[in-house]
C-alpha atoms as a PDB file:
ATOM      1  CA  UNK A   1     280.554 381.747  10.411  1.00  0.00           C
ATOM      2  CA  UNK A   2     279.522 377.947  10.441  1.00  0.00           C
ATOM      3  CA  UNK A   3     281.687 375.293  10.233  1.00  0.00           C
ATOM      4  CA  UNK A   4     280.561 372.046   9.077  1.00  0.00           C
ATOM      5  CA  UNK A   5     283.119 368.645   9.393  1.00  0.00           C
ATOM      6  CA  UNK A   6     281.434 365.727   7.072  1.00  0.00           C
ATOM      7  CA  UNK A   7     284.070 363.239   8.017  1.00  0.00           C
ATOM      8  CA  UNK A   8     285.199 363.883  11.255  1.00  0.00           C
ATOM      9  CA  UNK A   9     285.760 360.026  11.953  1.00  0.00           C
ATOM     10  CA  UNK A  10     287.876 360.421   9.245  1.00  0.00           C
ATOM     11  CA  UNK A  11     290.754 362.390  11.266  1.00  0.00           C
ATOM     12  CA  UNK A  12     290.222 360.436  14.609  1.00  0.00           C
ATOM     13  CA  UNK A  13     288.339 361.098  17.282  1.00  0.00           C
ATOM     14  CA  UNK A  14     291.334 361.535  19.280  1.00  0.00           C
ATOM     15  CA  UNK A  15     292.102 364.409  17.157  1.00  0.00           C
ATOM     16  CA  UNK A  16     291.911 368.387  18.580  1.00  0.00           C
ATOM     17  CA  UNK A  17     289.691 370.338  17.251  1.00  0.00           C
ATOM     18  CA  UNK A  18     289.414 373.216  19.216  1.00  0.00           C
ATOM     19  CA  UNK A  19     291.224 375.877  17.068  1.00  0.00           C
ATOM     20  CA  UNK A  20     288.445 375.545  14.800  1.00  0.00           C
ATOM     21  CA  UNK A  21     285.916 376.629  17.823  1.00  0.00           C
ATOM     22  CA  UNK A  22     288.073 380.225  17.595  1.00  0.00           C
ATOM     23  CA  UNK A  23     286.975 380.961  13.982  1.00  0.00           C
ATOM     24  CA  UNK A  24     283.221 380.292  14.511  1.00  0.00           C
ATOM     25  CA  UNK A  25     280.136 377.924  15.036  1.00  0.00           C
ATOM     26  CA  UNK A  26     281.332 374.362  14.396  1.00  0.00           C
ATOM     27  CA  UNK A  27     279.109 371.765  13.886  1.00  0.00           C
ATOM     28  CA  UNK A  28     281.014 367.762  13.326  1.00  0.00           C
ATOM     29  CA  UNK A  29     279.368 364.666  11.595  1.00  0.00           C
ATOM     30  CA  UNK A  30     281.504 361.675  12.439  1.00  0.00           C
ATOM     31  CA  UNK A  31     280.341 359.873   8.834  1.00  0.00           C
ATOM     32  CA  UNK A  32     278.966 360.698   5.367  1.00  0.00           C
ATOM     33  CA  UNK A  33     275.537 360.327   4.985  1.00  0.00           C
ATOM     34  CA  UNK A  34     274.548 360.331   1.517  1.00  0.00           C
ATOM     35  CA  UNK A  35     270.658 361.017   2.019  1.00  0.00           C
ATOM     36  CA  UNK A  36     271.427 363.921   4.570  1.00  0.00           C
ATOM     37  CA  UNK A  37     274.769 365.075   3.589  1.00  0.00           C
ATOM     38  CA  UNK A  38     273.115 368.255   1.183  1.00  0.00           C
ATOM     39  CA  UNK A  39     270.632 368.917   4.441  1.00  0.00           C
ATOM     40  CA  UNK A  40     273.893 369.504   6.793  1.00  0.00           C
ATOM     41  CA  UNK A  41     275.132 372.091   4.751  1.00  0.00           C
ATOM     42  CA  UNK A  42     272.429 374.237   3.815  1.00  0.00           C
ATOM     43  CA  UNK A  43     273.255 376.596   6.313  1.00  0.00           C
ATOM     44  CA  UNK A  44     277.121 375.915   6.188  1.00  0.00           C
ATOM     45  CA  UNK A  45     279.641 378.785   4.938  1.00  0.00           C
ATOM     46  CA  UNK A  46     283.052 376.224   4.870  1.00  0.00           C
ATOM     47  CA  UNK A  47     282.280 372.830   4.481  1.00  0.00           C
ATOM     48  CA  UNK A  48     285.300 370.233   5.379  1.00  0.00           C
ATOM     49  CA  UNK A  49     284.793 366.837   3.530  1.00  0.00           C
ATOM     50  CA  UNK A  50     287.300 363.723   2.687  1.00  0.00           C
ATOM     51  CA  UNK A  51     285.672 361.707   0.395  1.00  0.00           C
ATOM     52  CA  UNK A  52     282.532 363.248  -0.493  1.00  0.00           C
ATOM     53  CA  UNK A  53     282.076 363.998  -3.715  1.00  0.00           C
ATOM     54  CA  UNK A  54     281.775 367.936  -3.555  1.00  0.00           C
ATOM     55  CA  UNK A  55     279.314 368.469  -6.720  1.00  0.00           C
ATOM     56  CA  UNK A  56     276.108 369.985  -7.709  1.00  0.00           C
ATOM     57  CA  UNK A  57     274.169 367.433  -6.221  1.00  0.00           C
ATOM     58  CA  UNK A  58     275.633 368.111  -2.938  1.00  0.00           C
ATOM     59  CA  UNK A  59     275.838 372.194  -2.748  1.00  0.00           C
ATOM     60  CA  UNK A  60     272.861 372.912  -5.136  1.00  0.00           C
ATOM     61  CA  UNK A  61     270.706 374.542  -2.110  1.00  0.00           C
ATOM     62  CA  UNK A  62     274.164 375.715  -0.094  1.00  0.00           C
ATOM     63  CA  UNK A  63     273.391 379.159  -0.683  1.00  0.00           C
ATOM     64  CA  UNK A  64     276.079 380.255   2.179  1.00  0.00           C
ATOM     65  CA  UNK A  65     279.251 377.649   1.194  1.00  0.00           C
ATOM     66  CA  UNK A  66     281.966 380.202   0.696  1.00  0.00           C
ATOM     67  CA  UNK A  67     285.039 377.319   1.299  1.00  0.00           C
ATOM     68  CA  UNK A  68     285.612 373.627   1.111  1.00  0.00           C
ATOM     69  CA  UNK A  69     288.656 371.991   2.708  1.00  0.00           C
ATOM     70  CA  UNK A  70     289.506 368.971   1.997  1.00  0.00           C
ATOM     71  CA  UNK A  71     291.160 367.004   5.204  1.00  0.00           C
ATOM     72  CA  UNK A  72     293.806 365.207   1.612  1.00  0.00           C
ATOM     73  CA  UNK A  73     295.972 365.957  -0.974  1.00  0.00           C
ATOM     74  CA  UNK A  74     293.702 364.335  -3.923  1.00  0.00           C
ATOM     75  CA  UNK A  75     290.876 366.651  -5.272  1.00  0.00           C
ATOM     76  CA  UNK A  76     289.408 363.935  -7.327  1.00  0.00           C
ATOM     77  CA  UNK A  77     286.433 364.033  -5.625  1.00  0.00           C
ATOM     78  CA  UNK A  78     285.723 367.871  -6.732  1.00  0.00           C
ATOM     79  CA  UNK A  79     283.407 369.121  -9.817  1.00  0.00           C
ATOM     80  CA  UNK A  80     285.508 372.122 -10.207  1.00  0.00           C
ATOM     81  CA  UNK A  81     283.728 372.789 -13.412  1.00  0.00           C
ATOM     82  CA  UNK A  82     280.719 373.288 -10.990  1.00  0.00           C
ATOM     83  CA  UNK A  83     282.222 374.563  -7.870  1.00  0.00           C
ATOM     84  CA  UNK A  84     284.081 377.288 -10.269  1.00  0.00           C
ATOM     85  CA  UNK A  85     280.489 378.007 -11.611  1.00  0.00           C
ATOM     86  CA  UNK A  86     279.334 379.016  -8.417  1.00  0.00           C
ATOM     87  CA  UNK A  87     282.407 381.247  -7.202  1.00  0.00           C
ATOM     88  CA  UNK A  88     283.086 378.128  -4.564  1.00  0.00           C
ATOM     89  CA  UNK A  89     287.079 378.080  -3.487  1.00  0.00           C
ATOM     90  CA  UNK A  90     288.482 374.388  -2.446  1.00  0.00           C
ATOM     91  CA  UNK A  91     291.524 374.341  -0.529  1.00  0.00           C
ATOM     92  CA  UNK A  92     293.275 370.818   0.137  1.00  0.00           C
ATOM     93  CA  UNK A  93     296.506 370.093   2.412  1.00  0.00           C
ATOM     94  CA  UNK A  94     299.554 368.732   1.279  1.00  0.00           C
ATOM     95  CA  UNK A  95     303.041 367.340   3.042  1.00  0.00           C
ATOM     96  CA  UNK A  96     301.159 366.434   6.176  1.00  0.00           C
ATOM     97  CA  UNK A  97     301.671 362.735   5.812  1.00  0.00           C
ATOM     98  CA  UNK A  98     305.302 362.246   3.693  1.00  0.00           C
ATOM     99  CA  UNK A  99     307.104 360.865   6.966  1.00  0.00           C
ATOM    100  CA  UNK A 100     303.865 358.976   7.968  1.00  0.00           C
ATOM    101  CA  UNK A 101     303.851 357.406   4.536  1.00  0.00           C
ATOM    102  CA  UNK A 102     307.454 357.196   3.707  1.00  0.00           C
ATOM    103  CA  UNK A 103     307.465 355.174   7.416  1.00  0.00           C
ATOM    104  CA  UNK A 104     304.749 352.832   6.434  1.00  0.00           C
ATOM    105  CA  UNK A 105     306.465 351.856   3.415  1.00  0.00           C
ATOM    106  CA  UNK A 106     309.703 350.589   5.093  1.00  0.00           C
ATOM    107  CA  UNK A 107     307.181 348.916   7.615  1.00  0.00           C
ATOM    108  CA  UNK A 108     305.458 347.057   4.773  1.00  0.00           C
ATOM    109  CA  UNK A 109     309.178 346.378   3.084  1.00  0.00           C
ATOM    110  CA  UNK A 110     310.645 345.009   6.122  1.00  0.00           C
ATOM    111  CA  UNK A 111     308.093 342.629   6.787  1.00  0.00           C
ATOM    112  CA  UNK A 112     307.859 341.077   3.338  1.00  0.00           C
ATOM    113  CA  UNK A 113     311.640 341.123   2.679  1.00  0.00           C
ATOM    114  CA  UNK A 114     312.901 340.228   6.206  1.00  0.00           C
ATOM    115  CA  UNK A 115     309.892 337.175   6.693  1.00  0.00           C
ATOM    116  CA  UNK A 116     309.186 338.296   9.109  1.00  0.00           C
ATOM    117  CA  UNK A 117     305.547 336.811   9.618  1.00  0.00           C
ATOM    118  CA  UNK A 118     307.625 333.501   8.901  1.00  0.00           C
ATOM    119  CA  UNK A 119     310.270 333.905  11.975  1.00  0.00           C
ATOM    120  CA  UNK A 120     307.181 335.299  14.096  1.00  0.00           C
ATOM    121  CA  UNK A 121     305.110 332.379  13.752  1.00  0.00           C
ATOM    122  CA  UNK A 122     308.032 329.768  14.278  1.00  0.00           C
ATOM    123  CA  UNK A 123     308.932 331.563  17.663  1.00  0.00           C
ATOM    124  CA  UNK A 124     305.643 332.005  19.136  1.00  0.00           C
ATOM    125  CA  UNK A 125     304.534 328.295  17.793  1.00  0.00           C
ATOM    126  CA  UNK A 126     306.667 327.042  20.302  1.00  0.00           C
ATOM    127  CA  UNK A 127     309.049 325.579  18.067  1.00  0.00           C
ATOM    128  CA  UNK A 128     312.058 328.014  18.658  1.00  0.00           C
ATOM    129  CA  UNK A 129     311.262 326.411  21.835  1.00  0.00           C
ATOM    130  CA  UNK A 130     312.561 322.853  20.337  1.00  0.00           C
ATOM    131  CA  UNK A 131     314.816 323.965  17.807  1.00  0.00           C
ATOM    132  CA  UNK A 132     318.764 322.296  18.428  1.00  0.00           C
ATOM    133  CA  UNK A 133     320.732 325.114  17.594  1.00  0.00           C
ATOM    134  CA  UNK A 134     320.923 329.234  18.419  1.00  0.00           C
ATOM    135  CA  UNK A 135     319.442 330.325  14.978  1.00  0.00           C
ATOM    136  CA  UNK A 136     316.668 329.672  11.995  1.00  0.00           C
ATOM    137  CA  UNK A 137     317.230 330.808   8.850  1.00  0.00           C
ATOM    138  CA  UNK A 138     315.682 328.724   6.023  1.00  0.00           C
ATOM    139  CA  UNK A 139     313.201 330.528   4.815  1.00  0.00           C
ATOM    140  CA  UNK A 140     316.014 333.514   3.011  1.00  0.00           C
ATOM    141  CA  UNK A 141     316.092 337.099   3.085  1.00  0.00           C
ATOM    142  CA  UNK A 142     318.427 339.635   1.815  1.00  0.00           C
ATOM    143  CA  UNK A 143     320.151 343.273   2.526  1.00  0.00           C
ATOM    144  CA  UNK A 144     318.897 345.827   1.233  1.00  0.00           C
ATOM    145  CA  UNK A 145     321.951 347.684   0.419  1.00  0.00           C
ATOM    146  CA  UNK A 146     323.243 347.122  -3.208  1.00  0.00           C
ATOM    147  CA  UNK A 147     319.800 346.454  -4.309  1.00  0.00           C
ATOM    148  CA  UNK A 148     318.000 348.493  -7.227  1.00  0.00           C
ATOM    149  CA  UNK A 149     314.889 350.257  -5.727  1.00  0.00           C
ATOM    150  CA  UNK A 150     312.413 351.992  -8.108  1.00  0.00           C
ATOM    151  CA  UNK A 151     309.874 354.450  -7.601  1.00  0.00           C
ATOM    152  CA  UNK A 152     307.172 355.706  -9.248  1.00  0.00           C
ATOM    153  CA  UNK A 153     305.961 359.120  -8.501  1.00  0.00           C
ATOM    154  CA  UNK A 154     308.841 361.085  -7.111  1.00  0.00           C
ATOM    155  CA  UNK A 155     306.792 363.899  -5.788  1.00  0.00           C
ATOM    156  CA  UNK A 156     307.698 364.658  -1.916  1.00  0.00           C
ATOM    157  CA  UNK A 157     306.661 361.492  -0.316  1.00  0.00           C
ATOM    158  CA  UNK A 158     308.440 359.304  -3.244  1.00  0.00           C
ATOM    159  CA  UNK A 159     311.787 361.531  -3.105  1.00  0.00           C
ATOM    160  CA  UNK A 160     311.546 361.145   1.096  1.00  0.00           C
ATOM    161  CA  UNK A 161     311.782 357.404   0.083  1.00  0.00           C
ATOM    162  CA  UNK A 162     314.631 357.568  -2.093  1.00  0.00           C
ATOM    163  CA  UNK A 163     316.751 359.227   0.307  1.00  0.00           C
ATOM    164  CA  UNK A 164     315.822 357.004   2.720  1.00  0.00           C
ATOM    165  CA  UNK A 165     316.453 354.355   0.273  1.00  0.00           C
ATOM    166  CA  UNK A 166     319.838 355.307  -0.267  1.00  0.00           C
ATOM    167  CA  UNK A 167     320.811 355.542   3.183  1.00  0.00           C
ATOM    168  CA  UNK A 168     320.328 351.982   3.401  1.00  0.00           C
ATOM    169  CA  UNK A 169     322.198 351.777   0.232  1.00  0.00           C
ATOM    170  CA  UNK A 170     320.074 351.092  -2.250  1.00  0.00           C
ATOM    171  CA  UNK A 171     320.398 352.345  -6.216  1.00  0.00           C
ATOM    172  CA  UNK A 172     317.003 354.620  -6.478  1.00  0.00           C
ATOM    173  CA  UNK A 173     315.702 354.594 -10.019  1.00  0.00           C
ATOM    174  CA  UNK A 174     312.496 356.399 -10.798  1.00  0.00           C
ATOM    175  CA  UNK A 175     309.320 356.570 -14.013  1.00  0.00           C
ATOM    176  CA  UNK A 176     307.628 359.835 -14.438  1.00  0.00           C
ATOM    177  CA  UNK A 177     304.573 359.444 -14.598  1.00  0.00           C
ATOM    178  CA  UNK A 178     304.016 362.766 -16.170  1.00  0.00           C
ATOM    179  CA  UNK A 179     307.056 362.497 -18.567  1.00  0.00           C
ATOM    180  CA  UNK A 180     307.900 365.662 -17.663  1.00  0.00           C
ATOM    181  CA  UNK A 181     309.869 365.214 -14.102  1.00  0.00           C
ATOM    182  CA  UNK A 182     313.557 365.546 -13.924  1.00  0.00           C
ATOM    183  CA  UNK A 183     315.481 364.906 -10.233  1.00  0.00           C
ATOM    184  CA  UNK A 184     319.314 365.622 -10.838  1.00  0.00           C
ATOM    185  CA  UNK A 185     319.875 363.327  -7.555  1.00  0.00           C
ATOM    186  CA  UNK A 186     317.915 359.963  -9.191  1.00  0.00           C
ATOM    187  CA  UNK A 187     318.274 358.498 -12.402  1.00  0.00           C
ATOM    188  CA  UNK A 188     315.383 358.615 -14.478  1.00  0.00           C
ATOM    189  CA  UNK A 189     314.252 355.753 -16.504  1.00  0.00           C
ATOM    190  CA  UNK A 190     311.845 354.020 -18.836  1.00  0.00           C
ATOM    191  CA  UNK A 191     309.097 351.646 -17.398  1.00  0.00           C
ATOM    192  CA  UNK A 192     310.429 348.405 -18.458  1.00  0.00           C
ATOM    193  CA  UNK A 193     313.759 349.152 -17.561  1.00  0.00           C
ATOM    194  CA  UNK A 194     312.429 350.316 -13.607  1.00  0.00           C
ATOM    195  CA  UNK A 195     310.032 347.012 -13.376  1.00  0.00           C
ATOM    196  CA  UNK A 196     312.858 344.762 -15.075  1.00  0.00           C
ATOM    197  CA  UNK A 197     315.880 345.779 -13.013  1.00  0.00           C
ATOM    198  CA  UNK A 198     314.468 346.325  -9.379  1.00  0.00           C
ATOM    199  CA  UNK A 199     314.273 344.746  -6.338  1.00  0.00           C
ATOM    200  CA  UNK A 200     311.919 346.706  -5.213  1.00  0.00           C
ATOM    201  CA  UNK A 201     309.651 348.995  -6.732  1.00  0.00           C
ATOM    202  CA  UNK A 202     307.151 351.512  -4.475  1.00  0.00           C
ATOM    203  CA  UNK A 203     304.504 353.132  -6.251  1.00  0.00           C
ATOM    204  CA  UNK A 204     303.676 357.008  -4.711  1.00  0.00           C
ATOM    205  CA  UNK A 205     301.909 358.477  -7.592  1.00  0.00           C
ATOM    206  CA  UNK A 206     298.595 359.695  -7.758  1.00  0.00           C
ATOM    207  CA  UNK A 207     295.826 358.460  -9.818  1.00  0.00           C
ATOM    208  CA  UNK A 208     294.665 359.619 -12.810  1.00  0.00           C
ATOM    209  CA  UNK A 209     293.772 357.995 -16.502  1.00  0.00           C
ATOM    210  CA  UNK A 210     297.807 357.668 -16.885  1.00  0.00           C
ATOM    211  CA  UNK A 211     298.052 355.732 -13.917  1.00  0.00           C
ATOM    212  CA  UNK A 212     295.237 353.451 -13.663  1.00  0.00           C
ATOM    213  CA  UNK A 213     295.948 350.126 -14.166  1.00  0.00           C
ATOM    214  CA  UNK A 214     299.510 350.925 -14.469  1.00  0.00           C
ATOM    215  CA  UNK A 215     301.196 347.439 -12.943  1.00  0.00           C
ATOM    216  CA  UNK A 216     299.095 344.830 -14.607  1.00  0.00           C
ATOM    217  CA  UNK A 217     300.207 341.077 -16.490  1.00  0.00           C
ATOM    218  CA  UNK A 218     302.987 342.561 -18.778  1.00  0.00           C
ATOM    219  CA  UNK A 219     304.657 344.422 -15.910  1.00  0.00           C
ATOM    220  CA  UNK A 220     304.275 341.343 -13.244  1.00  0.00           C
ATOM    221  CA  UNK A 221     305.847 339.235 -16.359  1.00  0.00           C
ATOM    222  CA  UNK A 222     308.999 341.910 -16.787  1.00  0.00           C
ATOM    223  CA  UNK A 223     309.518 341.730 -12.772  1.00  0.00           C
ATOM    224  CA  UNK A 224     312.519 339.660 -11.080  1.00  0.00           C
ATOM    225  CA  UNK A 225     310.758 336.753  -9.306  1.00  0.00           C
ATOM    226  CA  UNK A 226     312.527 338.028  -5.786  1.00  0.00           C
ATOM    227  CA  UNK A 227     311.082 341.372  -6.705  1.00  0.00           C
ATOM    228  CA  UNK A 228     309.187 343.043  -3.901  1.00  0.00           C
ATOM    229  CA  UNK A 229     306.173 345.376  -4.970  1.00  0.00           C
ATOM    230  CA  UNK A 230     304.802 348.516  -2.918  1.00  0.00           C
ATOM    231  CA  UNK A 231     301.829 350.355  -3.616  1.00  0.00           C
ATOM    232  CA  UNK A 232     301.095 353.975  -1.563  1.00  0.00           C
ATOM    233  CA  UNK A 233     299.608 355.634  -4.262  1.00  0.00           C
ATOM    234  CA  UNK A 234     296.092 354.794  -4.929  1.00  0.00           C
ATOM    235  CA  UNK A 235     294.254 351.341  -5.084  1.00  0.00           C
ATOM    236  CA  UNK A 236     293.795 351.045  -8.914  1.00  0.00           C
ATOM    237  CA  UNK A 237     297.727 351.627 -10.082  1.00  0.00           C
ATOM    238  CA  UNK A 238     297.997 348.318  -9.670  1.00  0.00           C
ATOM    239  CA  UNK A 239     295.109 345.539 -11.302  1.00  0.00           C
ATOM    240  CA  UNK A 240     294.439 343.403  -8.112  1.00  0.00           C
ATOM    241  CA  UNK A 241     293.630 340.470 -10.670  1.00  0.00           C
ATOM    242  CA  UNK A 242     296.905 340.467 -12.033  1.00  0.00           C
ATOM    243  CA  UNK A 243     298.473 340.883  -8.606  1.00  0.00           C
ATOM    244  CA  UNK A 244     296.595 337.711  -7.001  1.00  0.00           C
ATOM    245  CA  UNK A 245     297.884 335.260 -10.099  1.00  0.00           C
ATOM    246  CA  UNK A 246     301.602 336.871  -9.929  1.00  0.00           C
ATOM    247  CA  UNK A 247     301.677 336.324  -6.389  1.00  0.00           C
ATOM    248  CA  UNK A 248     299.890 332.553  -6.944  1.00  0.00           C
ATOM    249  CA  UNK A 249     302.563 331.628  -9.584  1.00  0.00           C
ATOM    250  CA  UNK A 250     305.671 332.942  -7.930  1.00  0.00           C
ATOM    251  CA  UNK A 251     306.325 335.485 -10.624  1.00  0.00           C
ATOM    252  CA  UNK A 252     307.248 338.406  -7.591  1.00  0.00           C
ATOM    253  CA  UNK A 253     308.558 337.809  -4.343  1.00  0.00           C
ATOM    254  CA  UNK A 254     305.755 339.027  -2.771  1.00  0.00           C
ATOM    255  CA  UNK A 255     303.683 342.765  -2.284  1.00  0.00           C
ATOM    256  CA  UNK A 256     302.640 344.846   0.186  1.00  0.00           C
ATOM    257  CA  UNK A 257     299.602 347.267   0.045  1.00  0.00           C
ATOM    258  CA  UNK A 258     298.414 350.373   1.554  1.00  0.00           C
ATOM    259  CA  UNK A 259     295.578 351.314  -0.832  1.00  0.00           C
ATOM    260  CA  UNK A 260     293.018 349.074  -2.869  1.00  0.00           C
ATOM    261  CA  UNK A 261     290.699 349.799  -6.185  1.00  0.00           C
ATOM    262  CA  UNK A 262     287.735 349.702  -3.577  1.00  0.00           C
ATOM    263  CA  UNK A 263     288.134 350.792   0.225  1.00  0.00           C
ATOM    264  CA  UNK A 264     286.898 349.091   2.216  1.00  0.00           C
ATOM    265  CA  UNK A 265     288.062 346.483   1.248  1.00  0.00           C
ATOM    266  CA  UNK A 266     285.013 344.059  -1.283  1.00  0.00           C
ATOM    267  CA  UNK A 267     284.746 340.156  -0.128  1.00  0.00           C
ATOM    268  CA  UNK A 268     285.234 339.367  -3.551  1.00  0.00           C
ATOM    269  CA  UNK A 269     289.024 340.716  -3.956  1.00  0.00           C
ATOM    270  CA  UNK A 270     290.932 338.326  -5.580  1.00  0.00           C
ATOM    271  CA  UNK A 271     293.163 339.372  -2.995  1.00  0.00           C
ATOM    272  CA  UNK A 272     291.881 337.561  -0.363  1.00  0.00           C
ATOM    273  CA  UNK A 273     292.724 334.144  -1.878  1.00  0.00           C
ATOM    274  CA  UNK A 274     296.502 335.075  -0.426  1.00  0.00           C
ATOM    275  CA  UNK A 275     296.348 334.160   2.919  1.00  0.00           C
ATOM    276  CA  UNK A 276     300.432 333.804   3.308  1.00  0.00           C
ATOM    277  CA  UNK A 277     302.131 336.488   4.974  1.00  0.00           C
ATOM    278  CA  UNK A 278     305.847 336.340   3.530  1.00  0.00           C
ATOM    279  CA  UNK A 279     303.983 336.938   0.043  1.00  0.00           C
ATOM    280  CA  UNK A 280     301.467 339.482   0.520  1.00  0.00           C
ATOM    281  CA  UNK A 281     300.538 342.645   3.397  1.00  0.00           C
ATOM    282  CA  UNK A 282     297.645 344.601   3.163  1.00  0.00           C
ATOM    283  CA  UNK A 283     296.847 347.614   5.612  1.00  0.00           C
ATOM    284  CA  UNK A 284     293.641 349.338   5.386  1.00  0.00           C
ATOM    285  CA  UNK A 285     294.735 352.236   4.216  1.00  0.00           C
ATOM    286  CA  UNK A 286     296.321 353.677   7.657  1.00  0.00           C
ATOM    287  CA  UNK A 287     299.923 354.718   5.899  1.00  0.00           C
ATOM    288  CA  UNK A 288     298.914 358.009   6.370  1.00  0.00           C
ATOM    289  CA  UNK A 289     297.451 358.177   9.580  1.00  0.00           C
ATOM    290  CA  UNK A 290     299.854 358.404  12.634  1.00  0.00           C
ATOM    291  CA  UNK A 291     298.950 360.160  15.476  1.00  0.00           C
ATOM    292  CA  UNK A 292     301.312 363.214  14.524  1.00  0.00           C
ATOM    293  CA  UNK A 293     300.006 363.380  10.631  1.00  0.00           C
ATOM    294  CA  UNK A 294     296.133 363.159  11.686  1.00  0.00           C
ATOM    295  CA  UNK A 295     296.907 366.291  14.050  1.00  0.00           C
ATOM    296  CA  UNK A 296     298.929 368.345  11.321  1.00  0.00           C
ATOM    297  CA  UNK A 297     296.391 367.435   8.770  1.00  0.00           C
ATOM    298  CA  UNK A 298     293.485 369.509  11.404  1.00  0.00           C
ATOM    299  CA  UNK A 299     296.166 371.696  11.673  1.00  0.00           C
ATOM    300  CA  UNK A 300     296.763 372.495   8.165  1.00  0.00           C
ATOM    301  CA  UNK A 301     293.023 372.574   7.386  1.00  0.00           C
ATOM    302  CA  UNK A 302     292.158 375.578  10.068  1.00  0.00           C
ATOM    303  CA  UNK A 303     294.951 377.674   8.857  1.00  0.00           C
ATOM    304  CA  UNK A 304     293.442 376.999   5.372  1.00  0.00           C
ATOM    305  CA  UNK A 305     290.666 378.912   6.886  1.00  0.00           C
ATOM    306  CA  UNK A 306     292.366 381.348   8.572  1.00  0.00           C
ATOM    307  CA  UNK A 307     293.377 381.899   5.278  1.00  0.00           C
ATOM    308  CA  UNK A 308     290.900 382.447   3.419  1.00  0.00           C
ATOM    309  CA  UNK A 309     289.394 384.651   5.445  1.00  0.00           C
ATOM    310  CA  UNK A 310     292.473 386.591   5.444  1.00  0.00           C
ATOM    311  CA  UNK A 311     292.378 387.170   1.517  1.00  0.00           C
ATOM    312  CA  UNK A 312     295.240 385.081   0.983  1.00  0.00           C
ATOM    313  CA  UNK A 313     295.696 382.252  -1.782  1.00  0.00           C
ATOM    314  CA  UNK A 314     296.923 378.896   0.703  1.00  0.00           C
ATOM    315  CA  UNK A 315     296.452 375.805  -1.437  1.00  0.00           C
ATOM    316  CA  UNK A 316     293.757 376.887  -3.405  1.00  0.00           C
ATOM    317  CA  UNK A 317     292.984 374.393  -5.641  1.00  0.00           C
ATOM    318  CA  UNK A 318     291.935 374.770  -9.277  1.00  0.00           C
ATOM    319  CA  UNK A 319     291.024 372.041 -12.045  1.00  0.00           C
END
């Protein structure tokens, strides 16, 4: 059996591989490359990808592709109309990253609500240095605990965050995305009552036409002006043009960002135009990607395999 990685780069190439040497011939591409992508395959019978689109275009003349693992939890990036056609089986991972992600979103929290770029800069300016008396606090910041916290998508990493949430004693409110999800623990509520009565709102849904463009001008408009925003999900929840003017008029306290609408990030983001820290965070998407959660991710995609060729249904995805 061959083995093909598309992405490798995508895992980290301090990542072990070796259990997948045990099932057969492996063969690993560090990146995607669109014009030879098709050629790498031909001979392949499982393909693991990331964000290749797995289509026609791509497995036309894969006579052998048996298997396609995704190395994520989205499957947007899969023609199962196509891939169905052909008798093709994708398999993705899921819960690998929910305390990876659930961390990050504390760490982008903290450093927006706490200032601390502010305090960081003042102490290693020197002027800590000068400063008459033992403390600094002029720029404000505020407990968490009594604040209102909303989420949207309460899947596994959203409800991780809401417990988490509560242990620092938050109230955890939450929108279904779906209309259709009901948590006993978590009151459920309407999407201008979540963006009009939080302090904080954290966004860990996926995308889809529901979702897109969710947080745009009317939601910015309903927010407290102290309100902290969060985005895990995916880049285009939240309209990055309407972000960059809330965040330039003071309408939100400031936002911090995991995902955007075009990774990597474009020069032209409107985003860019916020160059001050206590307002606005951006990571390139690397929420998901500690050391541990790169590993499990491997981990989960070669028992995938295992599997498969075992005759057994693990996260088989369909359309």
């Amino acid at each position: 059996m061959k083995i093909v990685f598309m992405e490798a780069d995508t895992l980290g190439r301090d990542v072990d591989l070796s259990a997948f040497h045990t099932l057969g011939e492996v063969v690993a591409y560090g990146k995607s490359e669109p014009e030879q992508n098709a050629q790498r395959i031909k001979d392949a019978d499982v393909v693991i990808a990331n964000k290749i689109m797995i289509n026609e275009a791509l497995l036309k003349d894969c006579e052998n592709v048996k298997l396609v693992c995704l190395t994520a939890t989205g499957t947007n990036n899969v023609d199962f109309d196509y891939v169905n056609k052909r008798g093709i089986s994708v398999a993705n991972v899921k819960g690998y990253s929910t305390d990876s992600v659930a961390q990050h979103t504390f760490a982008l929290l903290f450093y927006l609500y706490e200032k601390l770029a502010f305090y960081d800069k003042y102490v290693k300016s020197g002027e800590y240095v000068k400063c008459d008396i033992f403390s600094k606090f002029d720029v404000h910041f505020h407990e968490l605990s009594g604040k209102c916290w909303g989420i949207v998508g309460l899947g596994e990493i959203g409800r991780k965050v809401a417990v988490l949430a509560e242990a620092f004693g938050c109230k955890v409110v939450y929108y279904s995305t779906t209309g259709s999800h009901n948590d006993t623990d978590f009151q459920r509520v309407d999407k201008e009552c979540l963006f009009r009565e939080s302090d904080i709102i954290s966004i860990h849904a996926p995308l889809n036409e529901t979702t897109r463009d969710f947080v745009g001008e009317q939601e910015f408009d309903l927010m407290k002006k102290d309100a902290v925003l969060l985005n895990l999900g995916r880049g285009p929840i939240v309209n990055q043009e309407a972000l960059a003017n809330a965040l330039k008029q003071d309408k939100i306290g400031g936002a911090g960002l995991d995902v955007l609408t075009v990774e990597p990030m474009e020069e032209g983001n409107p985003l860019l135009e916020i160059q001050d820290s206590t307002k606005l965070i951006i990571t390139p998407h690397t929420a998901w990607a500690t050391v541990e959660a790169r590993q499990r991710c491997a981990d989960e995609v070669c028992k995938n395999i295992k599997a498969f060729l075992a005759g057994e249904n693990r996260n088989l995805c369909r359309a």
